[in-house]
C-alpha atoms as a PDB file:
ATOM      1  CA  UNK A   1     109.299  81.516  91.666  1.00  0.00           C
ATOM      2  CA  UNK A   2     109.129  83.985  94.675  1.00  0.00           C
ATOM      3  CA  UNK A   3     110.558  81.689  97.557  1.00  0.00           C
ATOM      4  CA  UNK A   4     113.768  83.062  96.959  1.00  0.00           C
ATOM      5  CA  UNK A   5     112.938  87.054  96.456  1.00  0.00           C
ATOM      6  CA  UNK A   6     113.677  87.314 100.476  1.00  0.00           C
ATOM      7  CA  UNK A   7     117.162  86.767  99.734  1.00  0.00           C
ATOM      8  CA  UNK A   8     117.892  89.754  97.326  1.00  0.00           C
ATOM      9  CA  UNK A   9     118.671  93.304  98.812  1.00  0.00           C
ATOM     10  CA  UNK A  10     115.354  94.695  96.846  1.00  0.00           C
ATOM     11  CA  UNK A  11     112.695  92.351  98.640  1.00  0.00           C
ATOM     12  CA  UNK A  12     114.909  91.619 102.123  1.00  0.00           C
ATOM     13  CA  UNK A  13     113.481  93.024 105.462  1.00  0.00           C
ATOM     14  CA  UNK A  14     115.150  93.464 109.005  1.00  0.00           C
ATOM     15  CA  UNK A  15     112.323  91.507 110.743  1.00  0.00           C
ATOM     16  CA  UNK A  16     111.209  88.333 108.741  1.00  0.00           C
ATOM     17  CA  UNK A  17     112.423  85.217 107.432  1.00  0.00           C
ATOM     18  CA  UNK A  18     113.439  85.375 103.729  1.00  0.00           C
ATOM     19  CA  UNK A  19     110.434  82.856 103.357  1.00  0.00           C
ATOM     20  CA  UNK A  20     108.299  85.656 104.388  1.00  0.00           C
ATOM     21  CA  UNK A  21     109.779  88.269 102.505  1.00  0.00           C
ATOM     22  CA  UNK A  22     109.753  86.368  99.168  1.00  0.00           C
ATOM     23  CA  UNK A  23     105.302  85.790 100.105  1.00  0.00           C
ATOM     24  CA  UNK A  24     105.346  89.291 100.649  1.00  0.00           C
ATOM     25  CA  UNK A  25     107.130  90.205  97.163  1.00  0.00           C
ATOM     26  CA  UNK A  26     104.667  87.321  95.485  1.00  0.00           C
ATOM     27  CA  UNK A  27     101.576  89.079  97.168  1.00  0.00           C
ATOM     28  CA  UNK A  28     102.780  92.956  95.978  1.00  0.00           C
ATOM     29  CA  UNK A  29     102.830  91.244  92.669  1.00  0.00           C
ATOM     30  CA  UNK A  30      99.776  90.013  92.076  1.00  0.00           C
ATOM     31  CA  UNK A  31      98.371  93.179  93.947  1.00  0.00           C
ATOM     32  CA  UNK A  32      99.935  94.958  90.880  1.00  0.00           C
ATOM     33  CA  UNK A  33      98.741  92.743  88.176  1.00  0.00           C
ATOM     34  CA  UNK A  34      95.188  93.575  89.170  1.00  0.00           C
ATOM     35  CA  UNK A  35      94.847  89.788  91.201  1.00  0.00           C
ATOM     36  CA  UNK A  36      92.330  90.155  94.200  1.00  0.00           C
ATOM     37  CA  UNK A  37      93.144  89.453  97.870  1.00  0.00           C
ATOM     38  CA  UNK A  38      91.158  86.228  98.217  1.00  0.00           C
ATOM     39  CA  UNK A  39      93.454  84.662  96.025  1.00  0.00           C
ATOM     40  CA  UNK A  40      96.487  85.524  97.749  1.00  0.00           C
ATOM     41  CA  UNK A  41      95.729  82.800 100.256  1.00  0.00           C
ATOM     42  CA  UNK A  42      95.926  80.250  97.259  1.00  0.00           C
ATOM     43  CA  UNK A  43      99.287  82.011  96.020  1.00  0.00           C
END
């Protein structure tokens, strides 16, 4: 669901792949919804 995110304006960055940039928007989710760190790695 979040592979993509990298390629809208909201979740792009200057410096990473959209790959990366969509992780990073899946990871600030969960860090939101109250999900813990260690199970970022799974995400």
């Amino acid at each position: 669901m979040f592979h993509d995110m990298g390629l809208t304006a909201q979740h792009s960055s200057a410096h990473e792949r959209f790959e990366v940039d969509g992780a990073n928007a899946a990871r600030d989710f969960l860090s939101r919804h109250g999900i813990s760190g260690a199970d970022f790695d799974m995400v």
